[in-house]
Structure formats: C-alpha cells, structure tokens
Protein backbone atom coordinates (compact mmCIF):
# COMPACT_ATOMS: atom_id res chain seq x y z
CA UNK A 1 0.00 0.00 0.00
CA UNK A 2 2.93 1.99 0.91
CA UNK A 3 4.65 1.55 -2.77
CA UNK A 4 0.90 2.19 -4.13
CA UNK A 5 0.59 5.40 -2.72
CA UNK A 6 3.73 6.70 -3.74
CA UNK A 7 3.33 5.75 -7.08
CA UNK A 8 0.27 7.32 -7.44
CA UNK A 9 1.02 10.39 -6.20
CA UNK A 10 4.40 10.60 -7.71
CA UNK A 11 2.94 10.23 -11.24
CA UNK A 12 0.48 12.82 -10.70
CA UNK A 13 3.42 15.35 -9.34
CA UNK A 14 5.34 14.07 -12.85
CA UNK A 15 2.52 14.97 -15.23
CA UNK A 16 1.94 18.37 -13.27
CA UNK A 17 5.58 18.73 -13.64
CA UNK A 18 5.45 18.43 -17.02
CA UNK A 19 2.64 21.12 -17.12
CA UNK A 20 4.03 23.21 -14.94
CA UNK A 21 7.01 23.33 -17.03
CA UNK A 22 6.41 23.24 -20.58
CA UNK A 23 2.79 23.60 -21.30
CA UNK A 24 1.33 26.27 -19.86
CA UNK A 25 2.71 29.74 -20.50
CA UNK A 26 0.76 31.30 -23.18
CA UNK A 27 -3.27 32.46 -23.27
CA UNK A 28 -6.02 30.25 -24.82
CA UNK A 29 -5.31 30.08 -28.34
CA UNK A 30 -1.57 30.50 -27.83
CA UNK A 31 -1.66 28.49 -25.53
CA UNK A 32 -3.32 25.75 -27.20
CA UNK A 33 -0.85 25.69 -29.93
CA UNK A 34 2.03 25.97 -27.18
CA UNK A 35 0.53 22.68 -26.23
CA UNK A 36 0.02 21.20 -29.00
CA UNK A 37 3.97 21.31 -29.83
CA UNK A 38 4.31 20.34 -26.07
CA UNK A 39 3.10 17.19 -26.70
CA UNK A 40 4.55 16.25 -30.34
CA UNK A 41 7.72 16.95 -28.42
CA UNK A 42 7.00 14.81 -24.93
CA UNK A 43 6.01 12.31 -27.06
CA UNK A 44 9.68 11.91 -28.62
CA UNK A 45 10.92 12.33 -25.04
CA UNK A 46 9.55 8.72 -23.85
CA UNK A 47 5.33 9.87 -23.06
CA UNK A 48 2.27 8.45 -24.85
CA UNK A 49 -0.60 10.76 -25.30
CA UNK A 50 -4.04 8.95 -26.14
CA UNK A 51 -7.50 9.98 -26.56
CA UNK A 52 -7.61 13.91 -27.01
CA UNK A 53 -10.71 16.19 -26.81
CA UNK A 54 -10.68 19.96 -27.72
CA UNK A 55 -13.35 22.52 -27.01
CA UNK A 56 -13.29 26.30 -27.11
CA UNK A 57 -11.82 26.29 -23.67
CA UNK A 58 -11.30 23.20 -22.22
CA UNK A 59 -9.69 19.67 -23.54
CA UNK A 60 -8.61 16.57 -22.01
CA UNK A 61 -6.07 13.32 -23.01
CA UNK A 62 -4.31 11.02 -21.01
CA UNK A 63 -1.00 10.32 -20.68
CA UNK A 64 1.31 8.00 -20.19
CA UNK A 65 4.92 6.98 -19.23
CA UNK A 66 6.42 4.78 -22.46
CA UNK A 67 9.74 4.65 -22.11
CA UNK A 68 11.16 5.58 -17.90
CA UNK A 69 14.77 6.54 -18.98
CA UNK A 70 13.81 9.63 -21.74
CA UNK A 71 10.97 10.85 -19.20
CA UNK A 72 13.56 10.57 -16.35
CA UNK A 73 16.29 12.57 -18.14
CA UNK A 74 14.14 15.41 -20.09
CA UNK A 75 12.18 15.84 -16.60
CA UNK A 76 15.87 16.51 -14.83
CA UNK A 77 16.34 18.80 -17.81
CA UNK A 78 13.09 20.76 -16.48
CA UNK A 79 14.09 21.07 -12.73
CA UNK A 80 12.78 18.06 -11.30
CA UNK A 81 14.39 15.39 -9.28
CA UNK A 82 14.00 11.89 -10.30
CA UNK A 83 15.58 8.70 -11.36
CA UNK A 84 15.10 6.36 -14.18
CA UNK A 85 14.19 3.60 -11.20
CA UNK A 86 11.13 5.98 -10.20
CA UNK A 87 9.82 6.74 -13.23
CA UNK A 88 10.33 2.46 -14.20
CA UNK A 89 8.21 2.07 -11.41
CA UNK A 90 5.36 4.04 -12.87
CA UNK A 91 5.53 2.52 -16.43
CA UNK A 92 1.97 2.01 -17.36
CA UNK A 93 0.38 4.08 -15.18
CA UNK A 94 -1.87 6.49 -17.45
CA UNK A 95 -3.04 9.66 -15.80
CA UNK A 96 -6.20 11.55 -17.10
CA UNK A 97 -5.77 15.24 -17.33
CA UNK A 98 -8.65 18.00 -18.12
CA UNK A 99 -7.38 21.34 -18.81
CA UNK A 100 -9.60 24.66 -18.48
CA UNK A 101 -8.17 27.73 -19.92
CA UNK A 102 -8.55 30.92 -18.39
CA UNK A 103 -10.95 29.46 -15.58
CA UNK A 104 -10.89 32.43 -13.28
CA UNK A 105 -8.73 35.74 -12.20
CA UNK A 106 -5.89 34.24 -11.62
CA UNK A 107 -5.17 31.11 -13.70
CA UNK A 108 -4.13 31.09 -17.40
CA UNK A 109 -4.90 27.48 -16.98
CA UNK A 110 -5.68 25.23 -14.64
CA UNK A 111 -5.67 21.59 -14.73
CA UNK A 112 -7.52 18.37 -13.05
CA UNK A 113 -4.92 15.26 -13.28
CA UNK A 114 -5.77 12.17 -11.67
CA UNK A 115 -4.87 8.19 -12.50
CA UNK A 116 -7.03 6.32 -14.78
CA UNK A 117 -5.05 2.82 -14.82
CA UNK A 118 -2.28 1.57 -12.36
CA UNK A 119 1.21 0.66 -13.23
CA UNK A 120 2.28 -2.68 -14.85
CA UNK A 121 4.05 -3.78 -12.26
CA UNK A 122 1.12 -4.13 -9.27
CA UNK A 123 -1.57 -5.17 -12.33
CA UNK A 124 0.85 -8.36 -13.62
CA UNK A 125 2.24 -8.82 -10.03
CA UNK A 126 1.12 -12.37 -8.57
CA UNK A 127 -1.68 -11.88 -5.50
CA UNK A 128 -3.21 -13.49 -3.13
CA UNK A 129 -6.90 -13.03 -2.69
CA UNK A 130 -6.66 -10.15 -0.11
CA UNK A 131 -4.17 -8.20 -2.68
CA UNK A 132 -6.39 -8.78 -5.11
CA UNK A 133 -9.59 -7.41 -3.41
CA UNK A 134 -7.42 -4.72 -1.87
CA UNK A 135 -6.40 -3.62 -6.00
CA UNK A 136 -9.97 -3.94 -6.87
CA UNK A 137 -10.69 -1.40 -4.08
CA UNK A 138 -8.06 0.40 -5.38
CA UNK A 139 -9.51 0.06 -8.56
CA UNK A 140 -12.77 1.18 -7.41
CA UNK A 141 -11.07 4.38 -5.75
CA UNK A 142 -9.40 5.31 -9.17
CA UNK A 143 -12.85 5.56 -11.02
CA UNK A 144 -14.21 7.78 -8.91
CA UNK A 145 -11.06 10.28 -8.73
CA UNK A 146 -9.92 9.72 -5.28
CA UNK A 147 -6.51 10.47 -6.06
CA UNK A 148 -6.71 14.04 -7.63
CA UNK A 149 -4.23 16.69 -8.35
CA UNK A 150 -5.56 20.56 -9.24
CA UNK A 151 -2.95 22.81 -10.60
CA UNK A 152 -3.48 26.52 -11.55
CA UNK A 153 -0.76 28.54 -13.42
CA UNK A 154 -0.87 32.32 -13.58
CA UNK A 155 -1.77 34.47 -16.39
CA UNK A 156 1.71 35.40 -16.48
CA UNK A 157 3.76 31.98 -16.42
CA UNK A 158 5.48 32.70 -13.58
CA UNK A 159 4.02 31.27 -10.74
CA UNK A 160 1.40 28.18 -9.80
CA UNK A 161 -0.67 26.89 -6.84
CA UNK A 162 -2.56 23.88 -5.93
CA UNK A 163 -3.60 20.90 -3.99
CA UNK A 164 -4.52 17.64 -3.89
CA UNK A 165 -8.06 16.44 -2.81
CA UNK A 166 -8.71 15.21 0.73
CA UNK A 167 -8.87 11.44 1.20
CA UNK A 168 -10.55 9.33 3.21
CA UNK A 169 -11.10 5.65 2.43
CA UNK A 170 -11.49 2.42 4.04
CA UNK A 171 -9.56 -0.79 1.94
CA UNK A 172 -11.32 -3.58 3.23
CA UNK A 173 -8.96 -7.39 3.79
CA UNK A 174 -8.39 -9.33 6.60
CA UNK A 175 -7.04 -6.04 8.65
CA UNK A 176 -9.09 -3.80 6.78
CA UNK A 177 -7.69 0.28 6.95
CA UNK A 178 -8.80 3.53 6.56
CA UNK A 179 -6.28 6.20 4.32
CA UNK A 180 -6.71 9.28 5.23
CA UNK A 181 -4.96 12.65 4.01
CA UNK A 182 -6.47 16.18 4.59
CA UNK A 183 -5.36 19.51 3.02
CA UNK A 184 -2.26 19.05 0.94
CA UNK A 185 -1.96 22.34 -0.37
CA UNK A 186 1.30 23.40 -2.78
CA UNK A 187 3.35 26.66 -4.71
CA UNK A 188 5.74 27.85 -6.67
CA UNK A 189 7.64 29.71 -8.95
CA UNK A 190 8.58 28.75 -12.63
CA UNK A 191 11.87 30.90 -14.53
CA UNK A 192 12.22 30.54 -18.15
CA UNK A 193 9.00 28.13 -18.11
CA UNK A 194 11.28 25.51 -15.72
CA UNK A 195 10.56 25.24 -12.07
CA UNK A 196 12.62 27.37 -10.39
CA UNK A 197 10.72 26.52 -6.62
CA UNK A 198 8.15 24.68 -4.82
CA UNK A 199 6.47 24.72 -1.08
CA UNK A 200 4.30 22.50 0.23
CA UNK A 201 2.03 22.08 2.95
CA UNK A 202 0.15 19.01 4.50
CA UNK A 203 -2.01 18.83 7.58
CA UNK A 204 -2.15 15.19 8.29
CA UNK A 205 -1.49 11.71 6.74
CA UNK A 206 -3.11 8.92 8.58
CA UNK A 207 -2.86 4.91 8.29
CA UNK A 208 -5.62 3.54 10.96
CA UNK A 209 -6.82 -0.01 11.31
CA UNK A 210 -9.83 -1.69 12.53
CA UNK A 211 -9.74 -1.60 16.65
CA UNK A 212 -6.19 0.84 16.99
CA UNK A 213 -4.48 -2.50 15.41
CA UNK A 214 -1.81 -0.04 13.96
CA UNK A 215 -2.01 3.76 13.66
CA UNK A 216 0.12 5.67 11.72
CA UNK A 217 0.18 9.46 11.89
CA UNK A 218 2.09 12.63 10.18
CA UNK A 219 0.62 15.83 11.21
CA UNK A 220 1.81 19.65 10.01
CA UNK A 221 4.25 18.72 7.51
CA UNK A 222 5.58 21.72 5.48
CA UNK A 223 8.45 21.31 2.73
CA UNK A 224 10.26 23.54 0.34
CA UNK A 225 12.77 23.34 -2.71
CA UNK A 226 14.26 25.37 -4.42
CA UNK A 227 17.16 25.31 -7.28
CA UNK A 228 19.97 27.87 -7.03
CA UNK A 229 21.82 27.08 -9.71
CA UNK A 230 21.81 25.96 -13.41
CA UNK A 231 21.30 22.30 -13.27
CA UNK A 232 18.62 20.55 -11.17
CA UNK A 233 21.66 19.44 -8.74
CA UNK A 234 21.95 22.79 -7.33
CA UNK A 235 19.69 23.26 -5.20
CA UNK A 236 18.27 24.08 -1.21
CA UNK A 237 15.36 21.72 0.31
CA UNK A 238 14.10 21.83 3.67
CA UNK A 239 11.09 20.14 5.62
CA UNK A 240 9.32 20.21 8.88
CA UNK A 241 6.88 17.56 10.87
CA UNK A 242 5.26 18.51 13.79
CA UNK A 243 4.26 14.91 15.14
CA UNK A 244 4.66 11.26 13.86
CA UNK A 245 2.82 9.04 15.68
CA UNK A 246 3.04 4.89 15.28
CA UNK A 247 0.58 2.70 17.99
CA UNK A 248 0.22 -1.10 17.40
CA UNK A 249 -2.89 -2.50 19.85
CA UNK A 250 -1.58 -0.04 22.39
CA UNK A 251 1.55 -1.73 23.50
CA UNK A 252 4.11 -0.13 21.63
CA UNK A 253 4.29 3.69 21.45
CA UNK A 254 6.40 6.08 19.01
CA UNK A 255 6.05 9.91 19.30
CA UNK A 256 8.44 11.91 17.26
CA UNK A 257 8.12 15.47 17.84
CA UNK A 258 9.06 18.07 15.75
CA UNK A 259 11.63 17.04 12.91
CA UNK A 260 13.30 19.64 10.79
CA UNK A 261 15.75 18.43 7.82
CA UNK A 262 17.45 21.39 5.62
CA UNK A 263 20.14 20.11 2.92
CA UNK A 264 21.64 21.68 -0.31
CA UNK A 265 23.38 20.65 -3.20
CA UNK A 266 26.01 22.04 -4.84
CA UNK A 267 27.86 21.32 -8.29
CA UNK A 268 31.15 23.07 -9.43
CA UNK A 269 33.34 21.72 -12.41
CA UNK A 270 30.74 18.15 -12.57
CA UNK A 271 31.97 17.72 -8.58
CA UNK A 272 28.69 18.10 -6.71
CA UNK A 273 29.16 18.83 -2.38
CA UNK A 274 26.08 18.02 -0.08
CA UNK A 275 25.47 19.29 3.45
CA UNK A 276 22.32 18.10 5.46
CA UNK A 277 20.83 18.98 9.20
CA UNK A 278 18.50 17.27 10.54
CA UNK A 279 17.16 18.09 14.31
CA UNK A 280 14.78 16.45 16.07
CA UNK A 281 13.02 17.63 19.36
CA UNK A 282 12.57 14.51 21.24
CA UNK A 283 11.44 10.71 20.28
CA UNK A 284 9.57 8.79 22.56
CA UNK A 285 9.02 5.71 22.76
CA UNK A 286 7.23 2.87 25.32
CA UNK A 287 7.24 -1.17 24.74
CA UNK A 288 4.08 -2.79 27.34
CA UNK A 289 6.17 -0.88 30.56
CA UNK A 290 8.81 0.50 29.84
CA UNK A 291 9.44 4.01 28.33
CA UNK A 292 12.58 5.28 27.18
CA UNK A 293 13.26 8.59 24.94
CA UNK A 294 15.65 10.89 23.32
CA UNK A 295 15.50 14.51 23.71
CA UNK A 296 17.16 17.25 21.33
CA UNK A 297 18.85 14.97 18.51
CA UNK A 298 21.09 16.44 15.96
CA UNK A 299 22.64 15.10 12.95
CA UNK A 300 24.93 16.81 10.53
CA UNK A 301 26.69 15.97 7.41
CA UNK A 302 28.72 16.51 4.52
CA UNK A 303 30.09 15.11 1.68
CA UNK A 304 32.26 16.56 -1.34
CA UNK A 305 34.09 15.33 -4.49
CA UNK A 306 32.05 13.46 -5.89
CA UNK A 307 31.50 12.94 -9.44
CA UNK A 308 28.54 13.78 -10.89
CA UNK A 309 28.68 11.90 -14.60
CA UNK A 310 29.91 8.70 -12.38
CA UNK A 311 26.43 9.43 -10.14
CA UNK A 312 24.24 8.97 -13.90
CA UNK A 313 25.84 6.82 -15.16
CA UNK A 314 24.95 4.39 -11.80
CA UNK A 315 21.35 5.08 -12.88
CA UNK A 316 21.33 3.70 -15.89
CA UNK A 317 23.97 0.79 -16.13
CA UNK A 318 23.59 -2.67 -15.77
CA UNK A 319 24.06 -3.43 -12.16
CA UNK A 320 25.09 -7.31 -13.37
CA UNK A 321 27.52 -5.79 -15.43
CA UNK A 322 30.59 -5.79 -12.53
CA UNK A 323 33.51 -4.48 -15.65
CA UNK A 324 30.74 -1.30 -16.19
CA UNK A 325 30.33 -0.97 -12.48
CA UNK A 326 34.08 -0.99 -11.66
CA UNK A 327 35.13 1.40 -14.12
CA UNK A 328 31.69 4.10 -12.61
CA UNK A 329 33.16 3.53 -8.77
CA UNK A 330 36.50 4.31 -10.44
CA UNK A 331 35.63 7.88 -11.79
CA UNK A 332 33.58 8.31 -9.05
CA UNK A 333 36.57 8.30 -6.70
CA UNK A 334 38.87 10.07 -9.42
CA UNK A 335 38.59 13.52 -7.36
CA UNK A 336 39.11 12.11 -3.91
CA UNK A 337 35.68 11.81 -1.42
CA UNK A 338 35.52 13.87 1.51
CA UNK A 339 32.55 12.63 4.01
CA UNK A 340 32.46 14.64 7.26
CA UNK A 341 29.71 14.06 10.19
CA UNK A 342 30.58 17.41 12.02
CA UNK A 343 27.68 16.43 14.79
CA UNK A 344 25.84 13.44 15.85
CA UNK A 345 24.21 13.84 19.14
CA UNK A 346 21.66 13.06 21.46
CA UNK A 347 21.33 15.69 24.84
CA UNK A 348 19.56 13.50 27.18
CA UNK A 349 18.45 10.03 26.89
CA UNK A 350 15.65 8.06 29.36
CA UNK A 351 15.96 4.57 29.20
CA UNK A 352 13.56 2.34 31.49
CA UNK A 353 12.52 5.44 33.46
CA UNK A 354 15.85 6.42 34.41
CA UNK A 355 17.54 9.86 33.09
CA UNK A 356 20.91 10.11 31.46
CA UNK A 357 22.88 13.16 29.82
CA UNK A 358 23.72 11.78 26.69
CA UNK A 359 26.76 11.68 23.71
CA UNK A 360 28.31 13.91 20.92
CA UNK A 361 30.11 12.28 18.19
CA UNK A 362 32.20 13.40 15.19
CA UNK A 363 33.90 11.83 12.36
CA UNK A 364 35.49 12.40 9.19
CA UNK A 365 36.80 9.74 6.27
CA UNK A 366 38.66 10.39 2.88
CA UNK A 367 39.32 8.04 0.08
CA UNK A 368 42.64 9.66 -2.05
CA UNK A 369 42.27 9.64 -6.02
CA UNK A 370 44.69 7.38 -6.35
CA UNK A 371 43.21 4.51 -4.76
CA UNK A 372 42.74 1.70 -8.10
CA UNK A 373 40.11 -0.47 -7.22
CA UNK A 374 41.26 -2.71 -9.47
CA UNK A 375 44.04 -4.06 -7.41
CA UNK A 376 41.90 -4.82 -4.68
CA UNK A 377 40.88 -8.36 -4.84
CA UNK A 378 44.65 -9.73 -5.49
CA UNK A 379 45.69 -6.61 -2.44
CA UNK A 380 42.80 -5.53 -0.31
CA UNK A 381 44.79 -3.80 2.37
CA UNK A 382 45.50 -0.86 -0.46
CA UNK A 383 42.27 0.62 0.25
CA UNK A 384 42.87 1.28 3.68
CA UNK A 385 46.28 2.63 2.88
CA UNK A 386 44.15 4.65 0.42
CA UNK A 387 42.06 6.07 3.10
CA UNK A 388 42.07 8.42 6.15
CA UNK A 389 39.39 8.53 9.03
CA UNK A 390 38.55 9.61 12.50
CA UNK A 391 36.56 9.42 14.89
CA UNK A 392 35.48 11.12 18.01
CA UNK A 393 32.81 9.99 20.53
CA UNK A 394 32.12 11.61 24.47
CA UNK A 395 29.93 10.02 26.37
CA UNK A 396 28.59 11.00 29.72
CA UNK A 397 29.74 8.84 32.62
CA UNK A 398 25.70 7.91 33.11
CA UNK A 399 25.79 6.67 29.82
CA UNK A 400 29.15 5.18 29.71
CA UNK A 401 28.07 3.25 33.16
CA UNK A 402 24.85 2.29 31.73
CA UNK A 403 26.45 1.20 28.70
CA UNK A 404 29.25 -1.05 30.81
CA UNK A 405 26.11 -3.07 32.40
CA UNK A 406 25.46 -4.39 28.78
CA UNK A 407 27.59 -8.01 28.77
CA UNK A 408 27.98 -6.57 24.99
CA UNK A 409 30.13 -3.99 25.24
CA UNK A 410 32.20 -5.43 28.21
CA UNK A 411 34.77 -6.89 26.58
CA UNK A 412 35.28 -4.12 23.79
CA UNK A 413 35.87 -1.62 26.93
CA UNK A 414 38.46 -4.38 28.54
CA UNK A 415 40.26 -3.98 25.37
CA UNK A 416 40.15 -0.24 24.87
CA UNK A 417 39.89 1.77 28.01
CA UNK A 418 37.81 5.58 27.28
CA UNK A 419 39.85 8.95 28.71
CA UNK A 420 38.28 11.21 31.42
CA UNK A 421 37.88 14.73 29.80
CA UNK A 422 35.79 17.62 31.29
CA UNK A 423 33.16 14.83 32.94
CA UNK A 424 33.11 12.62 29.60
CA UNK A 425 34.05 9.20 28.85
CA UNK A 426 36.17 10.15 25.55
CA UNK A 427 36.96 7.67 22.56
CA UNK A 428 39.53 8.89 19.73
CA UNK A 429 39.54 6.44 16.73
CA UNK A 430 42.25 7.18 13.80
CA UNK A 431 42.76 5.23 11.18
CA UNK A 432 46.07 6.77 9.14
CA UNK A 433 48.92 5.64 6.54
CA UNK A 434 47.02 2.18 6.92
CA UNK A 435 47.19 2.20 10.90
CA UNK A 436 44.46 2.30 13.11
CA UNK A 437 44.97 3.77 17.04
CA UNK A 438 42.25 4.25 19.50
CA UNK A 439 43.46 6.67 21.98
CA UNK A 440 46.59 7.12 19.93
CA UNK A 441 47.40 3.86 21.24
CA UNK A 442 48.09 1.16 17.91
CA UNK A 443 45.52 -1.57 16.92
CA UNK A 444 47.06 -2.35 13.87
C-alpha cells in the first residue's frame, strides 16, 4: 500500500511537472498551440498521449509513461528530481488530465490530473486473494477520482498553486484500513518556463486499522525546494513535521516530535558537495512498561568530491555488469571523497525510566584519487592505505556506566579503556597511513 501510494502520487506530481514546465505559458489560443507542440515533443521524449478532446476552452487526453529513462532525463532537464528507477516504477500508469483555460482571475490554466489505470508492475504482479480485493478497491477508488491533483498557473507563467483532494477511504482485507490525508496544499515559482521553486504544505497523513491495530500518523508537515543554480543538482530543500505518531494494539508507542531536515546541493566543475541537518526535538518511545526517549537529537553531514557523470551513469547501467560498475566507482573516486559528520548527538536520553545526559560524536573519512580499485581483490589492504578517518565519541559517565552493564560492550571496553575529559568518557579512533589507534594507542 505503501509503494501504491507513492506511485500514485508521484505520477500525478510528474505529469503536473510536465505542465508546470512546458505547457502552460501562453493564453487560450496560444496556448493551445504551445501545447500542441508540447506534446509532439513529450512524445519523442519517452510519453504516450491517447485519446484527445478539444473545445473552445477546455480539452482533455491522457497520458502516459512509455519509455522511464527519456521521461527521467528530459524531466531533470526541467528542474525536477528523479531517477530512471522511479519513473520504471510508474511505467503504465496512465493519468487523465482536463485542462480549463482561463478558468478564473488568476489562472491562465488550470488543470484536473488524476490516475485512470495503475502501473504494470502491481496489475501483472502475482496476489493473493486479499491483494487482489485490496487492487480492486483500489480500482474502485481510481474511477471515482480519489486520487486528484488541481494545478493553476498564472496568467503570467510565472508562478502556480494547488492541492490535492482530501482522502478518506477504508480498503477492506483481513485487517481492513482507513487512508486518510487532509489539506495538501502546494506553490511555486517557474523561470524561463522551468521550475525554479516549490512549497508545500500538508495537515495530516493517517494509516488507521480496525480496533487501533496499527495507527500511523504525520501531522503539520511543510516542505520547500528550491534550485539555485543551473542544473537541477543545485539546489536548497528543507522540511518540517510537527508529530509522527506509530501505535500497534496499544503496547508499543512512538512519538516523534518536531523534525526539521534542511540540505543543499552544490555542483562546481561536474563535482557536486552536499550538506544536510536534521534536528529532532525529542522521540519517545514505550514497549508494554517500559518508556525510554531521546531529547534534542542532531545530525549533521557533509560530503564533497564526488562525481557527478559517475552518479548517472549508476542510474542507468547494468548493475550485473561488474567491468561497467568498476570502471563508474572508479571515476567516481577520481577527485578524492571527503565525508564529514561534524555532529551526531543526542542531549539526554531516558531509558527504562531512568535519566541520562547523553553523547556527541564526530567523524570524518577520505578516500585519495589514487586509490585503483582494481588491485583490490589480489591486495585488499590498499584501500585502507588509500584512506584516512577519525573518529570522536564523548559520552557521559551515566551513559558510559549504563552502557558497561550491557555483557555486549564489556569486553570491547576491557580492550580499549575511554579517557576522562571535562566529565566525559572520551573515545579517539584514527585510522592513518594504513594504521588504526584508539586513543593514539596502535591496533594495527
């Protein structure tokens, strides 16, 4: 259901995409003839367009993905972000869309797209008999439009708003569960009749079964993206959650509360560098009992070098094809990779009602451009010569006492004993010219 519901919606965001981008800039009858090329054009770019009808001021067709590698590289040439693999997923899926021209004050057009058949791969897929009555339902829910996107794009080209009709339906089974999503609303800007940016809001996202069996729930979710450069790998993107909630029958318990995740992407001479920050205000969880949480959890990172014709071509090659994939890893490495975790840590942790002050780690690791990965099978102790890392962990002497209870991690802290700075149980892991020390004392 999970796969389902992605697929459906992310077909719906690619033909709005496609809209958004290419066929909707121009008034009624210039804009009719803008889309008439649109679509002689998408349909050399991997789309199928079947079953047109024109009117003075509306029309409707449906289309279709054909061929997932074209649509996946012309829709990266318009500003969007996918892969051949998600677009493969959606190959016959058709999506009705009806277009209205100048419907009201603000829209040049506006358009109504929704699915009309589902994807090859869940309609040839074996099933059991639930599947198969939960696809029918599916089915069912298709026919009637459940699963609607409306898009309006100003008079002007340069903008566009939307949203995507509430849900809420029961699929019936042996667990049967109600789907629920209420008031996904979205906007943006378009430059040079690409997307330039996009924000989205979404009030909740439910997954409930029959007697609180499971209950999944996403509340206040707002996201943004935004490209800041001149191909679809530069770019900013950021999202908030207020609340995810998971129950199952009321013994287990997961409360996430407030999640924010900002990242951007940078490319400079085909070498593309990625930072990400991710914060969370506290997870809690309880199992029958016991309760245990996290409170104020950070995560940074960042990664640079790497090579951004070595990153397509690992879309597209044959993954069986180990010659092909050595010589991608190899360019991808040409430049040297830099990945850096400037912050991982957790301020205070509860665990079975009792609580700790919690850890902060760092770490860093480089591969060096001349590592051949060639030579590795006959000599697999080049790559570590090849590579530089280190690691730095304080813990709090709760947690480091709590942590020496566990027959686990006994013997590891026989082995390697922590040092005592400012209050903190302190670990410093290097692994240099092909030696490793922890506590600058060797390991090997």
């Amino acid at each position: 259901m999970k796969k389902l519901g992605l697929g459906i919606i992310g077909f719906v965001l690619v033909a709005a995409i496609y809209y958004i981008t290419s066929g909707a800039s121009q008034l009624t009858i210039q804009m009719k003839e803008q889309v008439d090329a649109d679509l002689a054009t998408i349909q050399t770019q991997g789309f199928a367009v079947e079953g047109r009808e024109m009117s003075e001021k509306k029309e409707h067709f449906v289309l279709s993905i054909e061929e997932p590698k074209k649509v996946a590289s012309y829709l990266t040439s318009q500003g969007a972000q996918v892969s051949a693999e998600d677009i493969e997923a959606l190959k016959g899926m058709k999506i009705g869309i009806d277009v209205a021209y100048l419907a009201d004050a603000y829209s040049a057009a506006s358009f109504d797209m929704y699915p009309v058949a589902l994807p090859t791969v869940l309609t040839s897929a074996h099933m059991d008999a639930d599947d198969k009555k939960a696809l029918e339902q599916i089915q069912k829910m298709i026919e009637k439009k459940a699963f609607l996107v409306h898009v309006d794009v100003n008079k002007l080209g340069t903008g566009f708003k939307g949203y995507m009709k509430d849900i809420n339906e029961v699929v019936e089974g042996t667990n049967p569960v109600t789907i629920s999503m209420t008031s996904l609303k979205f906007n943006g800007d378009l430059e040079n009749e690409k997307l330039k940016s996009i924000k989205q809001t979404l009030k909740n996202f439910g997954i409930h079964g029959k007697d609180d069996e499971i209950n999944i729930q996403l509340n206040n979710l707002k996201s943004n993206y935004k490209l800041t450069g001149d191909t679809s790998y530069d770019y900013d993107t950021g999202y908030t959650i207020e609340e995810i909630i998971f129950t199952a029958k009321n013994e287990f318990n997961l409360r996430v509360n407030h999640v924010s995740v900002d990242s951007d992407s940078k490319v400079k001479n085909n070498l593309a560098s990625i930072t990400a920050q991710t914060k969370i205000d506290s997870i809690h969880f309880t199992d029958g009992q016991k309760t245990s949480a996290l409170e104020t959890l950070s995560f940074n990172m960042k990664a640079d070098n790497f090579d951004m014709q070595a990153i397509e071509k690992l879309e597209t090659i044959d993954p069986n094809n180990e010659k092909e994939l050595l010589a991608v890893f190899q360019q991808l490495i040409s430049h040297g990779i830099h990945f850096e975790i400037p912050n991982f840590s957790v301020k205070q942790i509860e665990f079975e009602n009792q609580k700790l002050d919690g850890f902060k780690l760092t770490s860093s690791f480089e591969i060096d451009k001349s590592l051949d990965l060639s030579t590795l099978e006959q000599n697999p102790m080049a790559a570590i010569g090849a590579m530089d890392a280190n690691l730095n962990l304080a813990l709090s002497n709760q947690l480091f006492g709590l942590l020496a209870q566990q027959p686990q991690a006994v013997m590891a802290m026989m082995l390697f004993q922590p040092k005592d700075v400012n209050g903190q149980k302190v670990y410093k892991v290097e692994l240099k010219g092909g030696k490793v020390t922890v506590n600058d004392r060797p390991v090997m």
